[in-house]
Protein backbone atom coordinates (compact mmCIF):
# COMPACT_ATOMS: atom_id res chain seq x y z
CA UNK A 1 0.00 0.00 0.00
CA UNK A 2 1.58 3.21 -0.98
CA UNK A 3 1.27 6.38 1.20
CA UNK A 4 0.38 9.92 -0.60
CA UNK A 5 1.53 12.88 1.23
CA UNK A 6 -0.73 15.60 1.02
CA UNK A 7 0.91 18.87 0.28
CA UNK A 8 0.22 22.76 0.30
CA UNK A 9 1.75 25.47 -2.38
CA UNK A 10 4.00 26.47 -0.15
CA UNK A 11 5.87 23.58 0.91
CA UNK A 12 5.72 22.25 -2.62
CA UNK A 13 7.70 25.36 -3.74
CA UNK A 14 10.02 25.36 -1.09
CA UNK A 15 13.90 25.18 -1.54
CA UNK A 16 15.49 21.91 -2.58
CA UNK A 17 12.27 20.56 -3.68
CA UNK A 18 12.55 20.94 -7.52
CA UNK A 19 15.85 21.22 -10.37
CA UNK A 20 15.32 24.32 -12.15
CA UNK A 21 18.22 23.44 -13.86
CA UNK A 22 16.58 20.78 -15.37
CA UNK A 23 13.84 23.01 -17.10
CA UNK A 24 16.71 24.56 -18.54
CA UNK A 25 18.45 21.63 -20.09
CA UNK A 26 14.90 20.47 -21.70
CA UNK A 27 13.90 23.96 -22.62
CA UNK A 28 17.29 25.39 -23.74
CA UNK A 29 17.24 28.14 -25.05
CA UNK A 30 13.69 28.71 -24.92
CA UNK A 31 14.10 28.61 -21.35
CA UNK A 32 12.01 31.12 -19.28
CA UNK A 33 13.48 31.25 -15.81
CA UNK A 34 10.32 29.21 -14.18
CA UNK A 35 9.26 26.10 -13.55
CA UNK A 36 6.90 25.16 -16.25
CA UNK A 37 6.97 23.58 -19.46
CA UNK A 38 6.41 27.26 -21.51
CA UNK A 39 8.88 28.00 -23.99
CA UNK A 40 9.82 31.74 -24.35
CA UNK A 41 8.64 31.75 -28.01
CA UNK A 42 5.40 29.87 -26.94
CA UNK A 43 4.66 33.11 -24.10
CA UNK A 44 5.92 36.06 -26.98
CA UNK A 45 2.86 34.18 -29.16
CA UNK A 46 0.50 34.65 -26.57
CA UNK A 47 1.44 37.92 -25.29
CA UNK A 48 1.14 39.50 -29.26
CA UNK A 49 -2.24 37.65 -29.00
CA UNK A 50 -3.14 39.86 -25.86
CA UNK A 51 -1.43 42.82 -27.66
CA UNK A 52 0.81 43.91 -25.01
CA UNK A 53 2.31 47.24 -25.31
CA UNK A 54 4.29 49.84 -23.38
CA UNK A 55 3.04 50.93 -19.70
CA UNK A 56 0.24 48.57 -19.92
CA UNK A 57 0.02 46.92 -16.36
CA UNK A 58 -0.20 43.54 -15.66
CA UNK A 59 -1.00 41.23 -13.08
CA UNK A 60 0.30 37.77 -12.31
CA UNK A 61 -1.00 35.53 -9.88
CA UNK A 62 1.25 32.78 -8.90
CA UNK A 63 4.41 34.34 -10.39
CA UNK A 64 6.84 31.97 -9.34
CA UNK A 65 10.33 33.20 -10.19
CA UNK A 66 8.60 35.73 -11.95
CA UNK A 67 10.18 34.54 -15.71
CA UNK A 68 7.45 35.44 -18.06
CA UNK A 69 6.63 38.43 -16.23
CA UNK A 70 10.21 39.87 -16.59
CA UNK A 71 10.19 38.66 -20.19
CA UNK A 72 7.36 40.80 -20.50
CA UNK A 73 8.66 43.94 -19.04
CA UNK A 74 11.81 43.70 -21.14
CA UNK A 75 10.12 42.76 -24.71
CA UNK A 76 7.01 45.03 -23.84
CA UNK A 77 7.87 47.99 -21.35
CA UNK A 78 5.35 46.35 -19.54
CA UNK A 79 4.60 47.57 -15.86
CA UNK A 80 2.84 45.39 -13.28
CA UNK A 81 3.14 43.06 -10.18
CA UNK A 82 3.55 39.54 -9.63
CA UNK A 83 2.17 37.63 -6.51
CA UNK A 84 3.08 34.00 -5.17
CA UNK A 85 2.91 32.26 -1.89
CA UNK A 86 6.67 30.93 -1.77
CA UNK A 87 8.38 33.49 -0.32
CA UNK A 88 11.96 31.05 -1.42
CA UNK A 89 10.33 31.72 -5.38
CA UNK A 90 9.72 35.79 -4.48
CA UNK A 91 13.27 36.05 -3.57
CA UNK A 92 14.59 34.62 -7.14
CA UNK A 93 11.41 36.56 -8.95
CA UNK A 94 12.93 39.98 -7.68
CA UNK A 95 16.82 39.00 -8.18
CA UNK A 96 15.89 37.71 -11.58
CA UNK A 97 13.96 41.15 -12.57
CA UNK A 98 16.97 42.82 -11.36
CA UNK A 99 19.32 41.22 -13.39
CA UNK A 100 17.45 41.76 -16.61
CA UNK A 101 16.91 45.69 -15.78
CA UNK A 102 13.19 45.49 -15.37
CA UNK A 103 12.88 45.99 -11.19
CA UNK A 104 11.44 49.67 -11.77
CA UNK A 105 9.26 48.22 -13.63
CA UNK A 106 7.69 45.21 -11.95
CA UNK A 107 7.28 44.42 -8.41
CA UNK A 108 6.98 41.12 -6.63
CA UNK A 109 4.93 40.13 -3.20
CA UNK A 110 4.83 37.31 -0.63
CA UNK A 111 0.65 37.32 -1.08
CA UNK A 112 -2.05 35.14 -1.10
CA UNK A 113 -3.89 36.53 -3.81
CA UNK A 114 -7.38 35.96 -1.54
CA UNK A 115 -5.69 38.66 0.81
CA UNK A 116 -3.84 41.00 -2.27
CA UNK A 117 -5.92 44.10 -2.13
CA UNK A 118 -4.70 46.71 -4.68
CA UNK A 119 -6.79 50.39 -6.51
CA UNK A 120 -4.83 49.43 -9.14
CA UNK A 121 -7.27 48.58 -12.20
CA UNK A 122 -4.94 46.00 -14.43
CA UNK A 123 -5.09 46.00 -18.19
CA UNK A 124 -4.36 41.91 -18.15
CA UNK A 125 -3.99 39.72 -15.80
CA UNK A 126 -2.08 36.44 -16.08
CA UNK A 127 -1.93 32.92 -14.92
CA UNK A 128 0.41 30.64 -15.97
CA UNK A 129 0.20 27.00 -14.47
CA UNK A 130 -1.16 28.77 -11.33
CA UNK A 131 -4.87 28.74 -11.25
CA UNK A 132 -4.54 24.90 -11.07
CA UNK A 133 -3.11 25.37 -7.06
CA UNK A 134 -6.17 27.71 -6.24
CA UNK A 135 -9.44 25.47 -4.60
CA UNK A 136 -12.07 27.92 -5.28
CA UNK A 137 -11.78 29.41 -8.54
CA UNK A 138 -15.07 31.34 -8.52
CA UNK A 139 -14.54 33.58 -6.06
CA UNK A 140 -11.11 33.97 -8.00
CA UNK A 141 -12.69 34.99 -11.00
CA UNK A 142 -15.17 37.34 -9.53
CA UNK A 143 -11.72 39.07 -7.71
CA UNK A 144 -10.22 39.14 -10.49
CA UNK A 145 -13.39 41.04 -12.69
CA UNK A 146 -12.98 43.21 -10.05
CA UNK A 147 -9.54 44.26 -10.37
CA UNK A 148 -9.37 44.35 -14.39
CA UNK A 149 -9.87 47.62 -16.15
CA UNK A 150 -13.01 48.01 -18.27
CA UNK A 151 -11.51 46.52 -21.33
CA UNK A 152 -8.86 44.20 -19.62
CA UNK A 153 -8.55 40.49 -20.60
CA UNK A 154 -7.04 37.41 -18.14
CA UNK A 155 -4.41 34.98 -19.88
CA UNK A 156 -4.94 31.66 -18.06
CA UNK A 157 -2.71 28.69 -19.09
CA UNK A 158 -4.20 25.68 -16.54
CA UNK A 159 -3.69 21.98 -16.34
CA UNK A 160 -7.12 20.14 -17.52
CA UNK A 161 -7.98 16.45 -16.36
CA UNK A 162 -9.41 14.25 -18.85
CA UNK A 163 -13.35 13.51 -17.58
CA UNK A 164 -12.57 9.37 -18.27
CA UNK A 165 -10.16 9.75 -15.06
CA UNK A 166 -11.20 8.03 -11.73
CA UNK A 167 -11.56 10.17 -8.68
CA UNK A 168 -9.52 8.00 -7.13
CA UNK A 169 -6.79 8.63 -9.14
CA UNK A 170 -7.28 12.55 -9.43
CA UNK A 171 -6.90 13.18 -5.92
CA UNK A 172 -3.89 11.06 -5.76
CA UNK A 173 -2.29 13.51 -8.26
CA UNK A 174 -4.27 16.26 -6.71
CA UNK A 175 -2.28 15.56 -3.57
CA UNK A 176 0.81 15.33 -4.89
CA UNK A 177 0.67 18.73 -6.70
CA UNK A 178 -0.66 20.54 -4.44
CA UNK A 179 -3.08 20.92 -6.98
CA UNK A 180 -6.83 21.22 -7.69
CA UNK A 181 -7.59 19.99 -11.26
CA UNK A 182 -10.79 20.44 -12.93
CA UNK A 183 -12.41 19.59 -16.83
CA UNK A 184 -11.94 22.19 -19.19
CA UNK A 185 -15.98 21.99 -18.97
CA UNK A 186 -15.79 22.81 -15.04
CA UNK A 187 -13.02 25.99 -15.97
CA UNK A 188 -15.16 27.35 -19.06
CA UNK A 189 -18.83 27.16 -16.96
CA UNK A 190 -16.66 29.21 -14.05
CA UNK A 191 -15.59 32.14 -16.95
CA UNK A 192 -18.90 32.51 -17.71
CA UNK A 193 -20.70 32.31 -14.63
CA UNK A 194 -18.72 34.73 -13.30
CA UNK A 195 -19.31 37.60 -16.28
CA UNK A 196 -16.22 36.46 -18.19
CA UNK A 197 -16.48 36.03 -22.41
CA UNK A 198 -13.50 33.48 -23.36
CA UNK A 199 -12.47 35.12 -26.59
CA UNK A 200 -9.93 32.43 -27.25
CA UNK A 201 -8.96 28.70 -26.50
CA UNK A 202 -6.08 26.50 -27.51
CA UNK A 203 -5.39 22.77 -26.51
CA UNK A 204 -2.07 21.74 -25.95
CA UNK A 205 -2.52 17.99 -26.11
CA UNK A 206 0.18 15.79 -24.59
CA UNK A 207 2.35 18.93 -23.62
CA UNK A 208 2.49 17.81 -19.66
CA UNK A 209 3.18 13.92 -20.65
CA UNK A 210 6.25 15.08 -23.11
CA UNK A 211 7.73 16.72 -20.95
CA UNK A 212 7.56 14.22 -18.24
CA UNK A 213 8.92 11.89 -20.19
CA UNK A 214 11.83 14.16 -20.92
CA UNK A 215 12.19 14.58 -17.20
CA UNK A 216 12.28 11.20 -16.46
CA UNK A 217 15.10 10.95 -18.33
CA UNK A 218 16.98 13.92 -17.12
CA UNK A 219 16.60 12.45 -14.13
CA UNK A 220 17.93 8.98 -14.51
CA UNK A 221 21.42 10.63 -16.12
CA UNK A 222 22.41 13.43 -14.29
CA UNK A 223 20.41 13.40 -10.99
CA UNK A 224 21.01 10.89 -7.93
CA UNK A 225 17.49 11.94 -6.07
CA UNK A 226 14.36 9.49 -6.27
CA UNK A 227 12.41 9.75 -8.72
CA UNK A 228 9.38 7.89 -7.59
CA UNK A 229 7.57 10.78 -6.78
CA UNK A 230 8.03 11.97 -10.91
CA UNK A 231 7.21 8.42 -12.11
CA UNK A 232 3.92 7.92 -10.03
CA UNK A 233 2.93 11.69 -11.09
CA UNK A 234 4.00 10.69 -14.68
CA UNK A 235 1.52 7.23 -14.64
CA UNK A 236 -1.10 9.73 -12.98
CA UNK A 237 -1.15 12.00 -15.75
CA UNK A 238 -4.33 13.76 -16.24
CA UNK A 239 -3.70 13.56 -19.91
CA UNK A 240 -3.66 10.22 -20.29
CA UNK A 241 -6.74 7.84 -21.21
């Protein structure tokens, strides 16, 4: 019988617990100083989609080590702010936007975004991998309506479990993540219901599983941690079936 820990954000972000350097031998060059499977030219597509400009301010929830946002800032002239609950990733967020000249320009805080209160109206707001750690995504949304200009837009990029899955097996990788994975069915009914219009959508099929299987390797040549924890994640993906 096999034992599942049960984790929260912040000890799942916590020092020591993941290889960035691996994201950066997979991603190479299209590397974006987080830990996610985004490739730079993958977030420069998405950002012309939003139309980013100079001085328009964004929002990200869940920055991590704050990569896309200070890709942003330095591409765009973007302004904005970046929350996260690992105050370990907050530290790298604001070294990293320092290093690539962009620190007037963006500003990182040790928030949970339930408690971030800002007059601040945002012209996007962003979520990358995030929204998938948050449990109650509606009264997310209706924050987040509140805190976008009139004409802003929200770029969400979230894990989606295949509806074939058992429960059983969701909340094992549920627990794992830290994570709380929903259909894309279940994420689009939320947009709406809370006064959102979803102006564009884009699968990514088998992104997660590739690069598992990439890690997986990675792993069994350079690293000398377990990887049982990556393996039983990988043969819980909610891509599969």
């Amino acid at each position: 019988m096999k034992v599942y820990k049960i984790m929260n954000v912040r000890n799942f972000y916590q020092e020591g617990k993941h290889l960035p350097e691996m994201h950066r031998d997979i991603l190479g060059e299209e590397f974006v100083f987080q830990l996610d499977f985004w490739k730079s030219i993958e977030l420069i597509e998405l950002a012309e989609r939003l139309e980013l400009k100079k001085n328009c301010s964004v929002l990200d929830i869940g920055t991590g080590r704050g990569g896309p946002l200070s890709l942003f800032a330095e591409r765009y002239g973007i302004v904005g702010d970046g929350i996260d609950l690992s105050e370990y990733n907050i530290n790298i967020a604001r070294k990293h936007a320092n290093d690539c000249n962009v620190s007037d320009e963006i500003n990182f805080y040790l928030c949970d975004v339930n408690n971030f209160e800002t007059k601040r109206k945002y012209d996007f707001i962003i979520m990358l991998d995030s929204l998938v750690h948050i449990e109650n995504k509606k009264r997310l949304m209706k924050k987040c309506y509140r805190m976008l200009s009139e004409a802003g837009k929200i770029l969400i990029a979230v894990e989606c479990a295949n509806k074939n899955i058992s429960k059983e097996e969701m909340q094992k990788r549920n627990d794992l993540g830290a994570v709380y994975t929903e259909s894309i069915e279940d994420y689009r009914s939320t947009f709406l219901e809370q006064g959102f219009e979803i102006e564009y959508s884009e699968e990514y099929s088998g992104k997660r599983s590739e690069f598992a299987e990439k890690a997986l390797l990675w792993m069994e040549i350079k690293s000398n941690m377990s990887n049982e924890s990556m393996k039983l994640i990988h043969d819980l993906d909610v891509e599969k079936k």
